[in-house]
PDB file of N, CA and C in Angstrom:
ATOM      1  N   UNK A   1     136.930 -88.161  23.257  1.00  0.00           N
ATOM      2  CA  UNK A   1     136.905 -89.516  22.786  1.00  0.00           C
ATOM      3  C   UNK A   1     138.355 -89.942  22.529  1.00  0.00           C
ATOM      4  N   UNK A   2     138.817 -90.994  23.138  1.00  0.00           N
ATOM      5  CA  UNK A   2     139.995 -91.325  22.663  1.00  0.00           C
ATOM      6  C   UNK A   2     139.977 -93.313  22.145  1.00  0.00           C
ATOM      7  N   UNK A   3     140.611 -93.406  21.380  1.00  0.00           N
ATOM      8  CA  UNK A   3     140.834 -94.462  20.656  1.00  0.00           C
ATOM      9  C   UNK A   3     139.705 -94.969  19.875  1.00  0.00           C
ATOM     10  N   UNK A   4     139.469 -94.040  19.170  1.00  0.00           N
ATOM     11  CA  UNK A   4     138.619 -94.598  18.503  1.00  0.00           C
ATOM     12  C   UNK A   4     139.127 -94.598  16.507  1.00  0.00           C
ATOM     13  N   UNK A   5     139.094 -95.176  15.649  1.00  0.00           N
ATOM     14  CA  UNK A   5     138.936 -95.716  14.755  1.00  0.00           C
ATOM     15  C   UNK A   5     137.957 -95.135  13.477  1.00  0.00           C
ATOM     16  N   UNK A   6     138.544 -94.096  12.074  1.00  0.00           N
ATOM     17  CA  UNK A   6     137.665 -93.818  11.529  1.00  0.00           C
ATOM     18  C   UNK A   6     137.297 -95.122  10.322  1.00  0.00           C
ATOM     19  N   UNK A   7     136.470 -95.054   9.691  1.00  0.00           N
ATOM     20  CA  UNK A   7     136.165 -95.336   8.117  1.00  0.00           C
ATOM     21  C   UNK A   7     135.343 -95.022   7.630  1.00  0.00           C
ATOM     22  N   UNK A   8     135.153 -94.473   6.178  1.00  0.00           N
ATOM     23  CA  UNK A   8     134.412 -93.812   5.845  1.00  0.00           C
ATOM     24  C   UNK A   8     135.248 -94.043   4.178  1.00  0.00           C
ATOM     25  N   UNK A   9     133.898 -93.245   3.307  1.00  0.00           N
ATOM     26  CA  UNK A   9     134.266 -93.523   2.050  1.00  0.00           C
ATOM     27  C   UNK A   9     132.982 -93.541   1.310  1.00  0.00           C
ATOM     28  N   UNK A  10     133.167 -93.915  -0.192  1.00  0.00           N
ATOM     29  CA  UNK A  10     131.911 -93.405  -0.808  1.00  0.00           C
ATOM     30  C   UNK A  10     131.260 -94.690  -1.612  1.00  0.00           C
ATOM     31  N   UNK A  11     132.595 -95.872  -1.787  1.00  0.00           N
ATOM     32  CA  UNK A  11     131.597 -97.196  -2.196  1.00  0.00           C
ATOM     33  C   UNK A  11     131.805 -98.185  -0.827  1.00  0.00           C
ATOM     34  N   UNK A  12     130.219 -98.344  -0.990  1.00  0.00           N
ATOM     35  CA  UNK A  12     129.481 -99.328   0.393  1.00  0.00           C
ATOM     36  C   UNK A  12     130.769-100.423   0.444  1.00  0.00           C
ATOM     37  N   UNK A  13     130.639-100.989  -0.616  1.00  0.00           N
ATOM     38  CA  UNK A  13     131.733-102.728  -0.478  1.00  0.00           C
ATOM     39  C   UNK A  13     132.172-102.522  -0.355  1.00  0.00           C
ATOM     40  N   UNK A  14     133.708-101.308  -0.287  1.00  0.00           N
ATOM     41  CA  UNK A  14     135.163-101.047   0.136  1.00  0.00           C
ATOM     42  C   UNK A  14     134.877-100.862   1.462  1.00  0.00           C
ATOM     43  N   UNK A  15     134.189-100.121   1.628  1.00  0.00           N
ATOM     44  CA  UNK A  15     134.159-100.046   3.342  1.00  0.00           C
ATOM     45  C   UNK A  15     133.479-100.707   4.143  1.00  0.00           C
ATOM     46  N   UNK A  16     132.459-101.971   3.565  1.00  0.00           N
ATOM     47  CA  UNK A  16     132.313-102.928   4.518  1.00  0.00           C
ATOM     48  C   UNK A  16     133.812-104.096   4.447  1.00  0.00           C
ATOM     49  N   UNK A  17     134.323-103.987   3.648  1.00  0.00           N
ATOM     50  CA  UNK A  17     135.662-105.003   3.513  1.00  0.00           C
ATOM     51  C   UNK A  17     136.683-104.203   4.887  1.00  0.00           C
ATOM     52  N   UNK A  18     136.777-103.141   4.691  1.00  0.00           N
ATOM     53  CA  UNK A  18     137.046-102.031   5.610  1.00  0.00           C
ATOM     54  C   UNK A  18     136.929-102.823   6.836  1.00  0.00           C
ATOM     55  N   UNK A  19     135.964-102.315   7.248  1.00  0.00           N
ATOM     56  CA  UNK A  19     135.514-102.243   8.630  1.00  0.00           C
ATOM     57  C   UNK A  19     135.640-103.740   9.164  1.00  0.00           C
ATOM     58  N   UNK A  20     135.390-105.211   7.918  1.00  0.00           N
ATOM     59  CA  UNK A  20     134.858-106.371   8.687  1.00  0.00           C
ATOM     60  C   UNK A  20     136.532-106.889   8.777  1.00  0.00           C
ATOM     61  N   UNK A  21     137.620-106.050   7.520  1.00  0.00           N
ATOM     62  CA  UNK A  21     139.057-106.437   8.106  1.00  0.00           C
ATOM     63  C   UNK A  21     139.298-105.779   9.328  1.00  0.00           C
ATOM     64  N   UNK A  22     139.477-104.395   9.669  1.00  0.00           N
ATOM     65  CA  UNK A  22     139.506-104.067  10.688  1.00  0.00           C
ATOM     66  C   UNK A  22     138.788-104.983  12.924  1.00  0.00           C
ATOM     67  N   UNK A  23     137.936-105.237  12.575  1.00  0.00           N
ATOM     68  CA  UNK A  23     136.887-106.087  13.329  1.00  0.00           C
ATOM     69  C   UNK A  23     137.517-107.494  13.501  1.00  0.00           C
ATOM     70  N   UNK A  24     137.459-108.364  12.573  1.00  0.00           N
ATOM     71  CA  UNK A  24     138.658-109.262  12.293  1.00  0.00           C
ATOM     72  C   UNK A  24     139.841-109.225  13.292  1.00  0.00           C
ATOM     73  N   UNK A  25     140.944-108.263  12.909  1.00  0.00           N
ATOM     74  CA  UNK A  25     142.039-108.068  13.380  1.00  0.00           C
ATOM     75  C   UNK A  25     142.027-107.615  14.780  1.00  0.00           C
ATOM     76  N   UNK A  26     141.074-106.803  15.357  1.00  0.00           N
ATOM     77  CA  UNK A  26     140.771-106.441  16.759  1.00  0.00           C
ATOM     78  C   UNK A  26     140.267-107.144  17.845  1.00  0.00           C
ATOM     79  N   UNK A  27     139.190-107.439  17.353  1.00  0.00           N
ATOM     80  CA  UNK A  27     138.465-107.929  17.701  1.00  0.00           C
ATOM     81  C   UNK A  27     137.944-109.895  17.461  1.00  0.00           C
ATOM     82  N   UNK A  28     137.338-110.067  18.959  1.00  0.00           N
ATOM     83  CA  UNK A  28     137.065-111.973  18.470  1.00  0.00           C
ATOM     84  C   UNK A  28     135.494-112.008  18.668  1.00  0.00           C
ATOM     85  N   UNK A  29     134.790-111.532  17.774  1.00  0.00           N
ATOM     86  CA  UNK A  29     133.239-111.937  17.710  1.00  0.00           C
ATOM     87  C   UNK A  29     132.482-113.111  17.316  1.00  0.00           C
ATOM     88  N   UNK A  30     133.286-113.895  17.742  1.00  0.00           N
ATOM     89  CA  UNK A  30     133.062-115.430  16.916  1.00  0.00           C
ATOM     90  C   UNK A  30     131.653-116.105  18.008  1.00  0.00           C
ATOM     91  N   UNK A  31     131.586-115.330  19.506  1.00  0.00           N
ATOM     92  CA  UNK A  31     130.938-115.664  20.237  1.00  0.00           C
ATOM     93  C   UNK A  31     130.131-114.998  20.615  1.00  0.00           C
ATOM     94  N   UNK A  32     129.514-113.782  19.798  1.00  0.00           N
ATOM     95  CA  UNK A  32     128.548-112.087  20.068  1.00  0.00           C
ATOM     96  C   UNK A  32     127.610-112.351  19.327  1.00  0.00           C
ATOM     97  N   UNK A  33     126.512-111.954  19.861  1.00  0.00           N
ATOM     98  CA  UNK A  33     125.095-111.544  18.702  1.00  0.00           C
ATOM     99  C   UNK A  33     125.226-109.802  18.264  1.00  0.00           C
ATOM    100  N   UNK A  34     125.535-109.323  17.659  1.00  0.00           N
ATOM    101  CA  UNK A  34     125.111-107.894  17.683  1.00  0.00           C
ATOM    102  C   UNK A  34     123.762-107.733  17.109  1.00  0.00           C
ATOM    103  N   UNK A  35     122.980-106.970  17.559  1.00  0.00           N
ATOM    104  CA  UNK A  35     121.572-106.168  17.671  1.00  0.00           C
ATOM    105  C   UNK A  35     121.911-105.349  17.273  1.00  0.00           C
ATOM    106  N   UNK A  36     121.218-104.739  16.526  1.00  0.00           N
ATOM    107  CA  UNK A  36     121.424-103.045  15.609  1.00  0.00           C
ATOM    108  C   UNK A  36     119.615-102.754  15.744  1.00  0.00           C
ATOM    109  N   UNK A  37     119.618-101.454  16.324  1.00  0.00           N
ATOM    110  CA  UNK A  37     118.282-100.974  15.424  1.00  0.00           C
ATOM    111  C   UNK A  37     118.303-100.244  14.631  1.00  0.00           C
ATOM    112  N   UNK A  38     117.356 -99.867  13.581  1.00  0.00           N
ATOM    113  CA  UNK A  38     117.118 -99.200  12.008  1.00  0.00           C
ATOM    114  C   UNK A  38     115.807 -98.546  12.382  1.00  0.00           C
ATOM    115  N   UNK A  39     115.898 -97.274  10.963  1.00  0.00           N
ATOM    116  CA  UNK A  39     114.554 -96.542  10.677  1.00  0.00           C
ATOM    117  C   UNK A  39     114.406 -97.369   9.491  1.00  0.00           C
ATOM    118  N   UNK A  40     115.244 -98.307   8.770  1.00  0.00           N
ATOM    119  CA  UNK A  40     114.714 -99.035   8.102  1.00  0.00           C
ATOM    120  C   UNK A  40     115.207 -98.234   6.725  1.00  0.00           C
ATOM    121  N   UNK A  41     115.537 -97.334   7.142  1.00  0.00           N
ATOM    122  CA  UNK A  41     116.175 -96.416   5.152  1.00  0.00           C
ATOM    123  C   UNK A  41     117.386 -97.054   4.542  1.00  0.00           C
ATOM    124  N   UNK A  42     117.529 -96.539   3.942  1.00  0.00           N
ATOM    125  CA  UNK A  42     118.286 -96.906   2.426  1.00  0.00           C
ATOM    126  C   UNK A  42     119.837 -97.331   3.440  1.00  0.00           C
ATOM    127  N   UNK A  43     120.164 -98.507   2.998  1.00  0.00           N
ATOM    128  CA  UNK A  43     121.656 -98.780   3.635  1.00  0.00           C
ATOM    129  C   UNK A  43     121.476 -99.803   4.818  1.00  0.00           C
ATOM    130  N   UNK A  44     120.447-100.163   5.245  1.00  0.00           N
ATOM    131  CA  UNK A  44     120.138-100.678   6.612  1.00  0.00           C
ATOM    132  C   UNK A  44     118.937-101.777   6.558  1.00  0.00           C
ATOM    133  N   UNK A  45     119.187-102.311   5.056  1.00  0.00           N
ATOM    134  CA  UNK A  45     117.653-103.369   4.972  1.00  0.00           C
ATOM    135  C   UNK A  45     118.298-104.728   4.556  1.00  0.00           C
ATOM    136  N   UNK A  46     117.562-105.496   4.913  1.00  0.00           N
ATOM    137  CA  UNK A  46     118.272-107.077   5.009  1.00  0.00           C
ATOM    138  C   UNK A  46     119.146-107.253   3.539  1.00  0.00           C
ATOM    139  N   UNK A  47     118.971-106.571   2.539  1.00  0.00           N
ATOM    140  CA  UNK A  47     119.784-107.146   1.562  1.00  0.00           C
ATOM    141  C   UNK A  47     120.717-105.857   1.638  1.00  0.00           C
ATOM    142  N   UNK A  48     121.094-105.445   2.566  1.00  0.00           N
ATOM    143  CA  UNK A  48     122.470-104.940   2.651  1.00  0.00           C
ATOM    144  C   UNK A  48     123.392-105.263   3.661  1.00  0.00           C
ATOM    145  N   UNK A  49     123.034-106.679   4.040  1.00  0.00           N
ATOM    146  CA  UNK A  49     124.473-107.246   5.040  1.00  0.00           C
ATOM    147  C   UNK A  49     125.003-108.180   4.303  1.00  0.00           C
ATOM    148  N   UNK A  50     125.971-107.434   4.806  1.00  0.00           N
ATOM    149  CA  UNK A  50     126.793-108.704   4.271  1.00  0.00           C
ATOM    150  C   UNK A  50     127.240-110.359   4.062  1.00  0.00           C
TER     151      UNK A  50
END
């Protein structure tokens, strides 16, 4: 694997600030749908997006 990008950490909000600065700065998603699928557990339910 090359170029890829870690983050990681142990409170959720630092590392979604993380990741959505990172994304931001790289990246232009102003025009993307992203699709995600879930088992639906803990971390992955509508009141955890941001």
């Amino acid at each position: 694997m090359t170029g890829f990008y870690v983050i990681a950490g142990f409170n959720r909000k630092h590392v979604v600030e993380l990741l959505d600065t990172y994304l931001d700065n790289y990246y232009d998603l102003s025009q993307c749908t992203v699709l995600s699928n879930s088992d639906g557990g803990s971390g992955y339910t509508k009141g955890c997006v941001r």
